[in-house]
Protein backbone atom coordinates (compact mmCIF):
# COMPACT_ATOMS: atom_id res chain seq x y z
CA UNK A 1 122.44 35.75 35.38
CA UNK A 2 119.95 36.46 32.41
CA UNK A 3 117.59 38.05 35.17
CA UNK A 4 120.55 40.50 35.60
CA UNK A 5 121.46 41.22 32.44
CA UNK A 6 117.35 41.61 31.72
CA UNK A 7 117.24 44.47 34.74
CA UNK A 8 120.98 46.12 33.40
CA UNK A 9 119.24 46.80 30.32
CA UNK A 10 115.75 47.87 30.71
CA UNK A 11 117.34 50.53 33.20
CA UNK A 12 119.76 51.33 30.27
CA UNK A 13 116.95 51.75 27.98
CA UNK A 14 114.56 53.82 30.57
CA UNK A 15 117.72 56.18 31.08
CA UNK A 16 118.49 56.51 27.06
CA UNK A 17 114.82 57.62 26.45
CA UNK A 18 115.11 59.80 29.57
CA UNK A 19 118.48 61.58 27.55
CA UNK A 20 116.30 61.03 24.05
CA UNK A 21 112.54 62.29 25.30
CA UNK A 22 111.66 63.03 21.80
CA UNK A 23 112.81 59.63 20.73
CA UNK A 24 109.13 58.39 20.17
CA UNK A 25 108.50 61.46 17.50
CA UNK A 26 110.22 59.70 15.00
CA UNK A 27 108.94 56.40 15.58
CA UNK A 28 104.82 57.20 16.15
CA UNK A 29 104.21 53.09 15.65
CA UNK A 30 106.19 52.04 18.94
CA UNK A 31 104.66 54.97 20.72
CA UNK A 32 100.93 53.52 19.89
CA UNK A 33 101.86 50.02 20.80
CA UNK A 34 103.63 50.45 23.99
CA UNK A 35 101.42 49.46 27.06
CA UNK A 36 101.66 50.97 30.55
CA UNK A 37 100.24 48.72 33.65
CA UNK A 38 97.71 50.15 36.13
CA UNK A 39 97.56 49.41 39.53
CA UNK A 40 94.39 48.12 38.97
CA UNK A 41 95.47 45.40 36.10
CA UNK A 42 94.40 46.00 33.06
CA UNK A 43 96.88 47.91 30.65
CA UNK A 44 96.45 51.35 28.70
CA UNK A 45 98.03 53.11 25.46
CA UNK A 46 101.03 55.29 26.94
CA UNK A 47 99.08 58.85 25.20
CA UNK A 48 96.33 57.38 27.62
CA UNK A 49 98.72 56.78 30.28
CA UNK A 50 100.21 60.08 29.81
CA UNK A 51 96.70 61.95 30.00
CA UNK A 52 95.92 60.24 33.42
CA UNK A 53 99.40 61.20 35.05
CA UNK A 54 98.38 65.22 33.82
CA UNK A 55 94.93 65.24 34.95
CA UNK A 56 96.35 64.15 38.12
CA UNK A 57 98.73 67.04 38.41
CA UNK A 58 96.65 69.60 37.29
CA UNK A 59 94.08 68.38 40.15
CA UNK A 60 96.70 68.65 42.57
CA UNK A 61 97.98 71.70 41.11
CA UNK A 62 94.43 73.43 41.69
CA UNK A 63 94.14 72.27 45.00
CA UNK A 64 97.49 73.66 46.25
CA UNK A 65 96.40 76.69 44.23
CA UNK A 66 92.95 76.51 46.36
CA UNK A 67 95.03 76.50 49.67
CA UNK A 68 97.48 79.19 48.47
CA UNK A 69 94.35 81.43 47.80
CA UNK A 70 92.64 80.73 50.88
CA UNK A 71 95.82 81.03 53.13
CA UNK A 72 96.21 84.08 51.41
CA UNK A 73 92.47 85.31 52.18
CA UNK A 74 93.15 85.02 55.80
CA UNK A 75 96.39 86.73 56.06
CA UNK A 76 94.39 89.39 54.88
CA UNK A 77 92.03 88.94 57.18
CA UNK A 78 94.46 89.21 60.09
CA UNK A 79 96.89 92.12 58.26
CA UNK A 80 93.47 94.36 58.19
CA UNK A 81 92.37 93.84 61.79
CA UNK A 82 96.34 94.23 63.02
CA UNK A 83 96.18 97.66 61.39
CA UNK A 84 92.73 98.46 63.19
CA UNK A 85 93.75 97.43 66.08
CA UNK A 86 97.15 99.60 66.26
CA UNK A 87 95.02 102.46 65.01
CA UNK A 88 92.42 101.92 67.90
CA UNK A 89 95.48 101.58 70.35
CA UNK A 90 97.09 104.42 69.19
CA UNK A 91 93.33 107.05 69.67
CA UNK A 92 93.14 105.57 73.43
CA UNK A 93 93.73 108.75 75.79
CA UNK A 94 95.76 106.79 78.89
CA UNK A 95 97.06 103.27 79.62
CA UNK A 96 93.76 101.49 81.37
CA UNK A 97 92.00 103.19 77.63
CA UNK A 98 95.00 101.12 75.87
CA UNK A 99 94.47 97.90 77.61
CA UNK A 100 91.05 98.04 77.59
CA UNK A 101 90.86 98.40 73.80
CA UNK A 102 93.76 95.58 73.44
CA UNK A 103 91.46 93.15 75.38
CA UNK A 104 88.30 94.17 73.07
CA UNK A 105 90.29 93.29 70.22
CA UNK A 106 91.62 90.05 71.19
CA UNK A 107 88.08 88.50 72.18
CA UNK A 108 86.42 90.50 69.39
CA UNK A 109 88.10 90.90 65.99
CA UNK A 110 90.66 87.88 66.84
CA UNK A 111 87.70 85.52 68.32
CA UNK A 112 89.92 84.68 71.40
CA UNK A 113 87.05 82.52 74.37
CA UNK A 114 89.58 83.68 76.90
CA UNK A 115 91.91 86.42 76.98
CA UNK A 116 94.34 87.53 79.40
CA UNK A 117 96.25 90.55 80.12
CA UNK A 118 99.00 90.26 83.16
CA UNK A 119 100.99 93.77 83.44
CA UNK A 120 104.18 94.12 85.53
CA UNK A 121 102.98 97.57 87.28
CA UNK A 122 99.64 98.92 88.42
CA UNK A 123 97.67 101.11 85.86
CA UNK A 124 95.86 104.03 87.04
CA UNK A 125 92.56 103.78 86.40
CA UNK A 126 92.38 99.89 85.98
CA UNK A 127 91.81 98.26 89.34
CA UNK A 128 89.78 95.71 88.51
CA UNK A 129 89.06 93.75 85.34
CA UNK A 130 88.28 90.09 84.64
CA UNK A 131 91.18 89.59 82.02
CA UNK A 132 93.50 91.68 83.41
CA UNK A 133 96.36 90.60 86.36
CA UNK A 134 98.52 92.74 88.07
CA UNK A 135 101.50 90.31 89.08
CA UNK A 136 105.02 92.63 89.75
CA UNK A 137 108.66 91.57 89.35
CA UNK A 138 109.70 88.95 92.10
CA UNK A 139 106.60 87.60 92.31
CA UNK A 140 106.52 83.83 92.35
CA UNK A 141 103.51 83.43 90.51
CA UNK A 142 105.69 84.39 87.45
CA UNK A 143 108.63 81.79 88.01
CA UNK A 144 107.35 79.44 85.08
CA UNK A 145 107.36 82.42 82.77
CA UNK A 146 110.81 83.68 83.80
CA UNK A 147 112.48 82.31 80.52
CA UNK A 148 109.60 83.44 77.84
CA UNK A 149 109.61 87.08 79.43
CA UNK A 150 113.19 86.99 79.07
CA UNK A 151 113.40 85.96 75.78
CA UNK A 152 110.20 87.61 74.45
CA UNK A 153 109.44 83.94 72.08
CA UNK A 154 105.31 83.70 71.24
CA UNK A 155 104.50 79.93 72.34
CA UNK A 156 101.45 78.66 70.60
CA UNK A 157 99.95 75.31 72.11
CA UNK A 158 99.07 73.52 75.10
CA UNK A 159 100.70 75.37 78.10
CA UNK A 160 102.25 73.99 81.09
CA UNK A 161 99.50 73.50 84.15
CA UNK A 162 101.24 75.78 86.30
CA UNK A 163 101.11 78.66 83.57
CA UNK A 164 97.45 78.09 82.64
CA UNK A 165 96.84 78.28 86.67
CA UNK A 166 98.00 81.66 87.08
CA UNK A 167 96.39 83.33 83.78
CA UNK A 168 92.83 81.04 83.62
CA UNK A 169 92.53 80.68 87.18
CA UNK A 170 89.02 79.22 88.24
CA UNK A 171 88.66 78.87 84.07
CA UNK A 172 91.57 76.71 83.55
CA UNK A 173 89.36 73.69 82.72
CA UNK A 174 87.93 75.41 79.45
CA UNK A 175 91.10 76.26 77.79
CA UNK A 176 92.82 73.47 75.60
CA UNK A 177 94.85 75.51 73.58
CA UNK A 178 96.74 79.56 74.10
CA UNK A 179 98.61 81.88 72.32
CA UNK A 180 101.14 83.14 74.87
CA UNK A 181 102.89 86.45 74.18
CA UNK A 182 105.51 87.79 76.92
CA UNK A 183 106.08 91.29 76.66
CA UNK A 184 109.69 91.90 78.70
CA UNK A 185 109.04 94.40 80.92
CA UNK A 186 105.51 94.74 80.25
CA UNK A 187 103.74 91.34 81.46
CA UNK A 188 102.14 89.12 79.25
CA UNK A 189 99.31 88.47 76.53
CA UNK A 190 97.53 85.48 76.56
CA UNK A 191 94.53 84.29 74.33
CA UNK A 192 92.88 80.56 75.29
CA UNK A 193 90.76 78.47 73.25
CA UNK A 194 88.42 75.35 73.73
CA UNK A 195 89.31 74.04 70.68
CA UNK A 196 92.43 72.24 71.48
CA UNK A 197 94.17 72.85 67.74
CA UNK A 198 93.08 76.67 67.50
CA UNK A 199 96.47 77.42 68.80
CA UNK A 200 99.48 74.64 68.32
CA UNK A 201 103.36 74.69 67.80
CA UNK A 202 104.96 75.94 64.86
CA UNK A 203 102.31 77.58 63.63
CA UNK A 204 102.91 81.22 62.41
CA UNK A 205 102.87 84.07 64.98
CA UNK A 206 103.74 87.23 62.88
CA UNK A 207 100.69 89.18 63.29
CA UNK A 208 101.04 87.92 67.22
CA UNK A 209 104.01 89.81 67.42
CA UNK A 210 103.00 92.80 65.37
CA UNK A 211 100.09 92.95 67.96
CA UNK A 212 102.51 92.98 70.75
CA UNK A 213 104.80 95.66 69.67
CA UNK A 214 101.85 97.92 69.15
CA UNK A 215 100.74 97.70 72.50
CA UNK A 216 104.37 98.21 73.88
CA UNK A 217 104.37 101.57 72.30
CA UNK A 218 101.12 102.73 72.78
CA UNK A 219 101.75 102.24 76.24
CA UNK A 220 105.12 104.03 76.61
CA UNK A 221 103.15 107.06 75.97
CA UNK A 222 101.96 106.95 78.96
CA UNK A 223 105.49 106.09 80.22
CA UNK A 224 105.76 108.38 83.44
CA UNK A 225 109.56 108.02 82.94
């Protein structure tokens, strides 16, 4: 019973000084004699206590702070080269020009190890190309990617075999990790990495997207309808 009543009122205590924080301003004696425990054993004045506890917010203050600024840095990064690459999408004279420059982009500027284009139609002037796949409606090559080019969702990750098949081919051995855009109606953009957590799920695919609608209108141009 008295180990009860003990626990009733040191809570009852902790949550009148929580009410009363300036409590210990009026009594400066109690606040230099009360102790605080550290993990480690030995005890320390509660101003000494207290000075601890802030150092250890302000360090994880900074380092949030560090990650906010670097996160920040990067989306930079990405904004500026989005905005170079629409520009150098929108110069391009024809559609093979277009796609050309898109793949450039996505191996250069965006440091993709793989990158492949697959386009629903043929494009004048672009036979043949190592990243580039001519695959038409109805073909069954494209079953597994029925429901993203329907939809139009970015999936970041590791991809299903029979997906990484049909845009790695022979190469499907290097890639651990893709970015898979489907453009509906115009195919589908894929960049693969060795590094298995380059690319992964949930993480942000803004600038993916922004990439992706710039190359659907750059190439409706071109649009013989």
């Amino acid at each position: 019973m008295s180990d009860t009543i003990e626990k009733i009122g040191a809570h009852e205590v902790a949550a009148w000084l929580r009410r009363h924080p300036a409590f210990l301003k009026q009594f400066p004696d109690l606040a230099l004699t009360l102790v605080v425990p550290r993990d480690d054993g030995p005890t320390a004045s509660l101003a000494s206590y207290q000075l601890d506890v802030l150092r250890d917010k302000n360090r994880e203050l900074a380092r949030r702070l560090a990650d906010l600024a670097s996160n920040a840095q990067v989306n930079e990064r990405l904004a500026v080269r989005t905005h170079q690459l629409t520009l150098a999408l929108m110069k391009q004279g024809n559609a093979a020009d277009t796609l050309r420059a898109m793949a450039a982009s996505l191996e250069e500027d965006f440091a993709g190890d793989l990158v492949r284009l697959v386009v629903l139609h043929p494009v004048p002037g672009l036979e043949q190309a190592p990243w580039l796949q001519v695959i038409e409606e109805g073909n069954p090559l494209l079953a597994s990617f029925r429901d993203c080019l329907k939809d139009g969702e970015p999936i970041c990750g590791r991809l299903q075999p029979e997906k990484n098949a049909v845009l790695y081919g022979g190469r499907v051995d290097e890639v651990q990790s893709s970015a898979l855009l489907p453009l509906p109606g115009v195919g589908l953009i894929a960049v693969g990495s060795h590094d298995g957590n380059r690319f992964y799920p949930g993480m942000g695919t803004l600038f993916l997207r922004m990439m992706g609608e710039a190359l659907v209108v750059a190439l409706k141009r071109f649009d013989p309808a």
